[in-house]
Protein backbone atom coordinates (compact mmCIF):
# COMPACT_ATOMS: atom_id res chain seq x y z
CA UNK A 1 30.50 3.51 26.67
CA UNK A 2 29.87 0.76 23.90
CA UNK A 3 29.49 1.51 20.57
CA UNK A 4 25.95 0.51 20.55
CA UNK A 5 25.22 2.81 23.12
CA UNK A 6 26.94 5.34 21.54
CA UNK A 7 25.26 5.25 18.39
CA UNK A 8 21.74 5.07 19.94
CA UNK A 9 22.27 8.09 21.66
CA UNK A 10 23.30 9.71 18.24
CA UNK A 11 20.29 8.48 16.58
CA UNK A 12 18.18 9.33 18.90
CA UNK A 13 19.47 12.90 19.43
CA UNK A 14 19.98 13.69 15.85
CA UNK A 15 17.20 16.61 15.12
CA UNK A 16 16.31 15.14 11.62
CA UNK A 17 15.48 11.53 13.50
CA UNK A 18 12.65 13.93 15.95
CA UNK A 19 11.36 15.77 13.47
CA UNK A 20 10.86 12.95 10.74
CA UNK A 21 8.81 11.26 13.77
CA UNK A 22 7.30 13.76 14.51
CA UNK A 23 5.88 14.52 11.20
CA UNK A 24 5.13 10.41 10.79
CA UNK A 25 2.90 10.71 13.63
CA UNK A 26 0.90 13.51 12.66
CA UNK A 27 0.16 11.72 9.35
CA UNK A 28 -0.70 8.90 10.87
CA UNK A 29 -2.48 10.86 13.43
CA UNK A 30 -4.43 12.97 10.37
CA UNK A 31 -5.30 9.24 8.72
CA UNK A 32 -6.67 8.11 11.55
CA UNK A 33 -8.70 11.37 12.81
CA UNK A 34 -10.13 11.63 9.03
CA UNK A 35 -10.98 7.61 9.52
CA UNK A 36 -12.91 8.58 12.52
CA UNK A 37 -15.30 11.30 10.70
CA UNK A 38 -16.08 9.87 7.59
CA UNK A 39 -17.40 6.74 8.97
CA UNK A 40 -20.59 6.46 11.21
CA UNK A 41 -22.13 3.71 13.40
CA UNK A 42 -24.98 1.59 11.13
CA UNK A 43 -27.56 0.15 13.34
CA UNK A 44 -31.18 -1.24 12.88
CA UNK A 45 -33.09 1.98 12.28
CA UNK A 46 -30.22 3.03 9.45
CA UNK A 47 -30.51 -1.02 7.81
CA UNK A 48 -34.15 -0.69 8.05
CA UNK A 49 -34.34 3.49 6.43
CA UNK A 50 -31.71 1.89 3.72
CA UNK A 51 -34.33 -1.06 3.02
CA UNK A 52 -37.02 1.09 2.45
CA UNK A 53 -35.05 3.36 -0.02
CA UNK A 54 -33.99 0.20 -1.69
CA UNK A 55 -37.75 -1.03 -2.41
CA UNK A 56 -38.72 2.68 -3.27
CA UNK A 57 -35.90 2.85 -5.84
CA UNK A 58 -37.01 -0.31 -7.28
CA UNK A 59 -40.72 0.44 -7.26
CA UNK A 60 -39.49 3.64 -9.11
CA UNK A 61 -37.69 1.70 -11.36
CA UNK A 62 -40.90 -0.53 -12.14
CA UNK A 63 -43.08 2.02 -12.78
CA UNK A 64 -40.54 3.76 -15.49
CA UNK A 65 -40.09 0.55 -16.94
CA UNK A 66 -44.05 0.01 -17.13
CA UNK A 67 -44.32 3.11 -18.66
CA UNK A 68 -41.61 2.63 -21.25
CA UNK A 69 -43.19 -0.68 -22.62
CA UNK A 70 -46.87 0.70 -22.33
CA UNK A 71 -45.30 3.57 -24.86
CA UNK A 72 -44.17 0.79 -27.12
CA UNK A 73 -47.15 -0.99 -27.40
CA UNK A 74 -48.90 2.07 -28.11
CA UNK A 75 -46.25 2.54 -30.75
CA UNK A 76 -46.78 -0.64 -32.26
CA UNK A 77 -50.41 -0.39 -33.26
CA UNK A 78 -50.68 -1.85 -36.79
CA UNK A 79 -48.37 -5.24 -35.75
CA UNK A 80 -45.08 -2.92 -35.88
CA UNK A 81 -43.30 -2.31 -32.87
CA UNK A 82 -41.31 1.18 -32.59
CA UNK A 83 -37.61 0.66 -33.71
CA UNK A 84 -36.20 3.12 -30.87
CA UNK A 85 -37.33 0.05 -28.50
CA UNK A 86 -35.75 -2.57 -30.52
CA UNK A 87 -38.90 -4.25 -32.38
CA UNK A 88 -39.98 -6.18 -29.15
CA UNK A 89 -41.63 -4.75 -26.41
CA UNK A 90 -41.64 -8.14 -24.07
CA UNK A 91 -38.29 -7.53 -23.63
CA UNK A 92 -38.43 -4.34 -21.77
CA UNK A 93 -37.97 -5.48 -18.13
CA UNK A 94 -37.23 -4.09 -14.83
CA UNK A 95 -34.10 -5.29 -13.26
CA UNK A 96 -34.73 -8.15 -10.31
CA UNK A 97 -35.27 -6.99 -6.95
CA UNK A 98 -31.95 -8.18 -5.44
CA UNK A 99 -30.37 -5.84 -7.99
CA UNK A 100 -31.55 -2.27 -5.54
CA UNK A 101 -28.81 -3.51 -2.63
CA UNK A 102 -29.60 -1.64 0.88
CA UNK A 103 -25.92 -0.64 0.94
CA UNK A 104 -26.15 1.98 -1.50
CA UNK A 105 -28.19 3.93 0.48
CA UNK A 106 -26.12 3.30 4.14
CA UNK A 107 -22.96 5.87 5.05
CA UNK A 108 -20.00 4.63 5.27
CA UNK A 109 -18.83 2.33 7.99
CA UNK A 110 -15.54 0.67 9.35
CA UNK A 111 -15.35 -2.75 8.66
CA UNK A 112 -12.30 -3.79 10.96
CA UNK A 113 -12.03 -7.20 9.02
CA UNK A 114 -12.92 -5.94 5.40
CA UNK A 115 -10.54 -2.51 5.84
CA UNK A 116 -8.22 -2.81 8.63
CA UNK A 117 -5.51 -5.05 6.06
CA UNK A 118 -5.41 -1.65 3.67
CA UNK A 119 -4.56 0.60 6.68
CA UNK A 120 -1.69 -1.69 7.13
CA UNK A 121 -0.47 -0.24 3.59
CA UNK A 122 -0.51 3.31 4.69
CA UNK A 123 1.06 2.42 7.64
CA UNK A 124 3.79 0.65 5.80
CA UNK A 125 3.98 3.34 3.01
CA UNK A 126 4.44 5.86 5.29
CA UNK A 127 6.93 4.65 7.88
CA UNK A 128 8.51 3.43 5.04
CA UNK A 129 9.22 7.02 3.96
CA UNK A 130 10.61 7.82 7.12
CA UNK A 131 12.50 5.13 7.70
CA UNK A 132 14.45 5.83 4.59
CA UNK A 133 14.94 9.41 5.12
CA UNK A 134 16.41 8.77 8.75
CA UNK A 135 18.63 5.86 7.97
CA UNK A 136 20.41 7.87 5.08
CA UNK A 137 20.70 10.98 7.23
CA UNK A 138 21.87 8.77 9.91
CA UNK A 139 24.95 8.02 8.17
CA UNK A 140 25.27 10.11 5.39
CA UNK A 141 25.68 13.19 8.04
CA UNK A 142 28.64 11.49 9.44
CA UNK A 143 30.68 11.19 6.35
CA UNK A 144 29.42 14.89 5.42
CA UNK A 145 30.43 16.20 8.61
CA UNK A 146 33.36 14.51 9.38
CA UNK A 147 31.95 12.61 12.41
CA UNK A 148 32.77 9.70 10.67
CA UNK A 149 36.43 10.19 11.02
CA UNK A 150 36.29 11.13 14.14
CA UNK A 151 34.70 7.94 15.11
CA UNK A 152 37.16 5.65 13.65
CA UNK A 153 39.76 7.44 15.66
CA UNK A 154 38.00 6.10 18.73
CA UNK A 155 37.01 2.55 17.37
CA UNK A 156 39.16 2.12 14.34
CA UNK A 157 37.72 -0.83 13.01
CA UNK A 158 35.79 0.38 10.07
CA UNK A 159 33.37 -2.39 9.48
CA UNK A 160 32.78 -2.68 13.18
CA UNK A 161 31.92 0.97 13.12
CA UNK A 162 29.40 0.51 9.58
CA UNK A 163 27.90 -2.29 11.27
CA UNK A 164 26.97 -1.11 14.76
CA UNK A 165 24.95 1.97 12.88
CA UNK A 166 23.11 -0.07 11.42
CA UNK A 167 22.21 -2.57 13.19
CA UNK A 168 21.32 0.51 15.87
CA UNK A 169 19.42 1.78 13.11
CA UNK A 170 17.36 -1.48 12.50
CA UNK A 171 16.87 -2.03 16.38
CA UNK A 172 15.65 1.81 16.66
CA UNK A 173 13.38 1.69 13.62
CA UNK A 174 11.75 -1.93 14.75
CA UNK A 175 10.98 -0.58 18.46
CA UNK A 176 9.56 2.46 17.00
CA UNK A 177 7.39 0.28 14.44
CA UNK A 178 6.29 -2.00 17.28
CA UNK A 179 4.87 0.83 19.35
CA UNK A 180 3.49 3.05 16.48
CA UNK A 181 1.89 -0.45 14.95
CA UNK A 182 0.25 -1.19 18.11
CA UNK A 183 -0.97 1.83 18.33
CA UNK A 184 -2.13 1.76 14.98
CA UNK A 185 -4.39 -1.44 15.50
CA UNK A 186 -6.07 -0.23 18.96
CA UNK A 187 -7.12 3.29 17.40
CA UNK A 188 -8.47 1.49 14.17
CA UNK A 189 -9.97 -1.17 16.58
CA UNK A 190 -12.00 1.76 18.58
CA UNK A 191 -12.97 3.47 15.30
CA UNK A 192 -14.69 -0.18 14.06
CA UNK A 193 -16.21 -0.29 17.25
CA UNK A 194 -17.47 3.44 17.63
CA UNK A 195 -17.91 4.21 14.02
CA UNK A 196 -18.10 0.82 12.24
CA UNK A 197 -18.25 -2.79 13.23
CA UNK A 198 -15.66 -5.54 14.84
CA UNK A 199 -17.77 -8.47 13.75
CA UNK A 200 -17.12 -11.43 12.40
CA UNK A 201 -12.91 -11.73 14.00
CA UNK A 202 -11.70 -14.56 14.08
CA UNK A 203 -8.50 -15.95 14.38
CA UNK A 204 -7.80 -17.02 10.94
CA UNK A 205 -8.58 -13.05 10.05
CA UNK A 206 -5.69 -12.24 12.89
CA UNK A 207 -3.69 -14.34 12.22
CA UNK A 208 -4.09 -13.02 8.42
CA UNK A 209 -3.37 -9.63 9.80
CA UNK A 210 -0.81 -10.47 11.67
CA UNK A 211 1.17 -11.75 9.07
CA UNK A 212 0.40 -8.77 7.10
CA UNK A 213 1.82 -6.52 9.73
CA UNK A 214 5.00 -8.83 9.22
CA UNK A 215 5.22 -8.05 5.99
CA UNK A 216 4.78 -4.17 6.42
CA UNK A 217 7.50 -4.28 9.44
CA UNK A 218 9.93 -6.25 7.08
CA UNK A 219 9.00 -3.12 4.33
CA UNK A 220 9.92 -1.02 6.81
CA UNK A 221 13.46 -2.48 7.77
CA UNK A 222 14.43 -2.76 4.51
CA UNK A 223 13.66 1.15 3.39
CA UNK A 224 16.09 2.04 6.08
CA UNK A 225 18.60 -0.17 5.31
CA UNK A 226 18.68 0.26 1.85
CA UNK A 227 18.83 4.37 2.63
CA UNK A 228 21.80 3.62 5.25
CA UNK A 229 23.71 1.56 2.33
CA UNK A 230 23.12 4.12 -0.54
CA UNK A 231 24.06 7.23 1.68
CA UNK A 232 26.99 4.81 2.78
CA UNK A 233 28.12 4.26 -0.10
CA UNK A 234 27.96 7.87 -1.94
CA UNK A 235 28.98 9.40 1.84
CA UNK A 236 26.21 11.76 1.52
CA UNK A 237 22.45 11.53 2.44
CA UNK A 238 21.80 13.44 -0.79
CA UNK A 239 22.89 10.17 -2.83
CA UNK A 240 20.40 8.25 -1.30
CA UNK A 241 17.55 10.42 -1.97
CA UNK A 242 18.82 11.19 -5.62
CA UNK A 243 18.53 7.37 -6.06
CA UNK A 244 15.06 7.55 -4.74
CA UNK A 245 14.02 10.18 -6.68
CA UNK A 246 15.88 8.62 -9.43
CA UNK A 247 14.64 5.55 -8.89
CA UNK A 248 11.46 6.34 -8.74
CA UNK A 249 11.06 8.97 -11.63
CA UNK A 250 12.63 7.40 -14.26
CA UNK A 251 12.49 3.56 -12.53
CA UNK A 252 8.82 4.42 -13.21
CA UNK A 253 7.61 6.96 -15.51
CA UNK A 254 10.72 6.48 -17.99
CA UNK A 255 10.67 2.56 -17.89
CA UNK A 256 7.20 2.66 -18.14
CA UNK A 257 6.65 4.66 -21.30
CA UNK A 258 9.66 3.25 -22.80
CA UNK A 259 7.97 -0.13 -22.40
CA UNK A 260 4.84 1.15 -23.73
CA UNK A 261 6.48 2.55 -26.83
CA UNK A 262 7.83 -0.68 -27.96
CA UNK A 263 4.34 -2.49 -26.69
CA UNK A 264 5.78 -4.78 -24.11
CA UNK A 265 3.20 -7.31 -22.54
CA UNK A 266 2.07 -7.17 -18.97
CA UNK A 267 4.17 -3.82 -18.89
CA UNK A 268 3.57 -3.47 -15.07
CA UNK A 269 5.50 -6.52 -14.76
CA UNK A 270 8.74 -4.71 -15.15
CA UNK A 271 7.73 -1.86 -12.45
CA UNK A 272 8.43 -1.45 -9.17
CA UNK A 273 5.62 -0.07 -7.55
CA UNK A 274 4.11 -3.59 -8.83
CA UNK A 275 6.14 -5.77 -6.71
CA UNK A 276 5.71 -3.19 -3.61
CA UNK A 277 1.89 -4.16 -4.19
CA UNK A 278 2.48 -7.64 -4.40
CA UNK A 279 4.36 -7.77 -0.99
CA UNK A 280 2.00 -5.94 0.43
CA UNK A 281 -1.56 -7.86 -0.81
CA UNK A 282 0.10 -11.19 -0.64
CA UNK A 283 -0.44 -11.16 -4.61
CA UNK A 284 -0.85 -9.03 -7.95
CA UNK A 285 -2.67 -10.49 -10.76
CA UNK A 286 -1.98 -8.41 -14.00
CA UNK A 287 -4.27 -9.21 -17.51
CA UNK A 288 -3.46 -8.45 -20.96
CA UNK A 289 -6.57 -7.57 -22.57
CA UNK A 290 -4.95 -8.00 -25.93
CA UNK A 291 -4.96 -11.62 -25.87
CA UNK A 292 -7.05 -14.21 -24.59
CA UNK A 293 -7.26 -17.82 -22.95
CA UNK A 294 -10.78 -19.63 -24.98
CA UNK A 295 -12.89 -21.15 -22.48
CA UNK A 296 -15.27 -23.94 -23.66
CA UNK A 297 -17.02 -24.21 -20.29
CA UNK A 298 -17.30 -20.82 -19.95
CA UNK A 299 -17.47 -19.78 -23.74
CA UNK A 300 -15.89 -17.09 -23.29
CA UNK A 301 -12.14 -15.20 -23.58
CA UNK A 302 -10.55 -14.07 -20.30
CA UNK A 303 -8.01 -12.16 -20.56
CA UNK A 304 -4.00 -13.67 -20.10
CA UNK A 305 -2.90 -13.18 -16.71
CA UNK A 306 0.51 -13.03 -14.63
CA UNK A 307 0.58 -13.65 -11.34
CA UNK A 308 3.42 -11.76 -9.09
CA UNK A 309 3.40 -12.81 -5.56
CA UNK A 310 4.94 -12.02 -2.09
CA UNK A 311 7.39 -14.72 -2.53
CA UNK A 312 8.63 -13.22 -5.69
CA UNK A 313 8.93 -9.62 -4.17
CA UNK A 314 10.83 -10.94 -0.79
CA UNK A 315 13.41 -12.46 -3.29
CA UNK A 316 13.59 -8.80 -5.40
CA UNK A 317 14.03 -7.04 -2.11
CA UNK A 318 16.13 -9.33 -0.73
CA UNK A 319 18.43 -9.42 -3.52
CA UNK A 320 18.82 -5.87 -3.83
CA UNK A 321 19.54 -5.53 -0.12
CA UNK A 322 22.19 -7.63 -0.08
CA UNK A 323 23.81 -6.36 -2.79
CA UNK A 324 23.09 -2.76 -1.77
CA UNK A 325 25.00 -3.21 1.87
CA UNK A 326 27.40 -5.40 -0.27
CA UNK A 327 28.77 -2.32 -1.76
CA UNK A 328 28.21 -0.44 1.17
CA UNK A 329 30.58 -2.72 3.35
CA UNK A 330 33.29 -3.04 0.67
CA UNK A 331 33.47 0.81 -0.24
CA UNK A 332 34.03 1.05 3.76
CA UNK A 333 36.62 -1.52 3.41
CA UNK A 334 38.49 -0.47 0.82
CA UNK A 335 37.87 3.39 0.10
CA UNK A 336 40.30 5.92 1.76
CA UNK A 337 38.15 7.61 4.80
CA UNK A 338 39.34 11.08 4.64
């Protein structure tokens, strides 16, 4: 038997591997069952019921604003307009027409190509979760155990060993994306069509999702392999999700307060969650409402801004995966296994 073969058979019969799948797809299951009845099929009776609540809500409005200026000219009998309606009573007007949008008034509907790319983000988010979980249990139960040991008597080359779980890992977690992602797009493409709308796809808007789904799949990879390298390198699955926890209580909440404390500019800048958002949305613009840019064509101050992109994030992630199954690699190398 190989040692590929070997190891798939151990991931795939390891309990914690079932059940974290399991639970994935009944929370991607719940998503996309709540997706289904909170969104409803708009057709021409429901655009034409939401028109006619528009123009009532705007002949309302016209007849309260008709009212309120007929009560200031009444109040400004003797050439002195009421103060309450600031001395003028010509400028008491109703807001345009355009303003009462049909919209407002419709229920909510699935727009494949305005909501599909944010279920991507669950998707990722979620599997993403797992996919940590599993690949620090995946290894981090061998060293607890002892399997690991045990394994190196059989195929004593250590690095040999380190790799072929992980790349078993990263083969295992990419089929199971595949499926689950595909799955993913066909029951969000029958709730558009059943309880929302598919119009308006076209290839640039695939290909746009497509790429996004890239992204999410590459999110995906590196959340296990950065749980396989942690729990490799402390030789226990709970060091990898102390480091998350770690990570992501005081990488977040601590840093962040810190930062504001001292008043640090475009504080989110220094966050992870920030550059998670980035990857995700292609780009993150964050303002600093304390200063401003002057703009004479505008006349106006807009806020500074700070533009993170995808690019950015890929190098973040990238460096800290390569230096995370760095470690990982040379503790194997070099660290007694006992």
């Amino acid at each position: 038997m190989t040692l590929f073969r070997a190891e798939r058979r151990r991931l795939v019969k390891r309990r914690l591997t079932r059940y974290m799948l399991i639970i994935g797809i009944l929370v991607l299951g719940a998503v996309a069952v709540g997706t289904w009845f909170t969104n409803h099929k708009v057709g021409p009776a429901e655009i034409a019921a939401a028109e006619q609540q528009a123009e009532a809500q705007y002949q309302q409005n016209l007849r309260i604003m008709e009212q309120i200026r007929a009560d200031c000219e009444r109040g400004a009998t003797g050439g002195v307009p009421d103060a309450k309606f600031g001395g003028d009573c010509s400028n008491i007007q109703p807001p345009p027409r355009e303003a009462f949008e049909a919209r407002w008034f419709l229920r909510q509907t699935f727009n494949f190509k305005a909501s599909f790319e944010g279920t991507i983000t669950v998707f990722a988010g979620i599997l993403a979760l797992i996919a940590f979980v599993v690949g620090a249990s995946f290894v981090g139960a061998e060293w607890h155990t002892g399997g690991m040991m045990n394994l190196l008597l059989w195929r004593p080359r250590r690095l040999q060993v380190l790799f072929g779980k992980l790349a078993t890992l990263l083969v295992g977690t990419l089929a199971v994306t595949v499926v689950l992602g595909g799955l993913w797009t066909a029951a969000f493409w029958l709730i558009a069509k059943y309880r929302g709308t598919t119009a308006r796809m076209t290839p640039g808007t695939w290909r746009s999702l497509e790429l996004t789904g890239i992204r999410a799949l590459a999110l995906i990879l590196v959340a296990a392999a950065l749980g396989f390298g942690i729990a490799s390198a402390g030789r226990h699955t709970a060091m990898a999700l102390g480091t998350a926890i770690g990570v992501g209580v005081v990488g977040f909440v601590g840093v962040g307060v810190a930062l504001s404390l001292i008043g640090v500019k475009f504080l989110d800048r220094y966050l992870w969650p920030t550059y998670l958002r980035a990857w995700m949305d292609k780009k993150t613009v964050l303002e600093n409402y304390d200063s401003c840019d002057f703009s004479f064509t505008q006349g106006a101050c807009a806020p500074k801004t700070v533009t993170i992109t995808w690019q950015d994030s890929g190098t973040i992630f990238a460096v800290v995966l390569v230096a995370v199954l760095a470690f990982a690699f040379w503790s194997m190398r070099r660290r007694d296994v006992t």
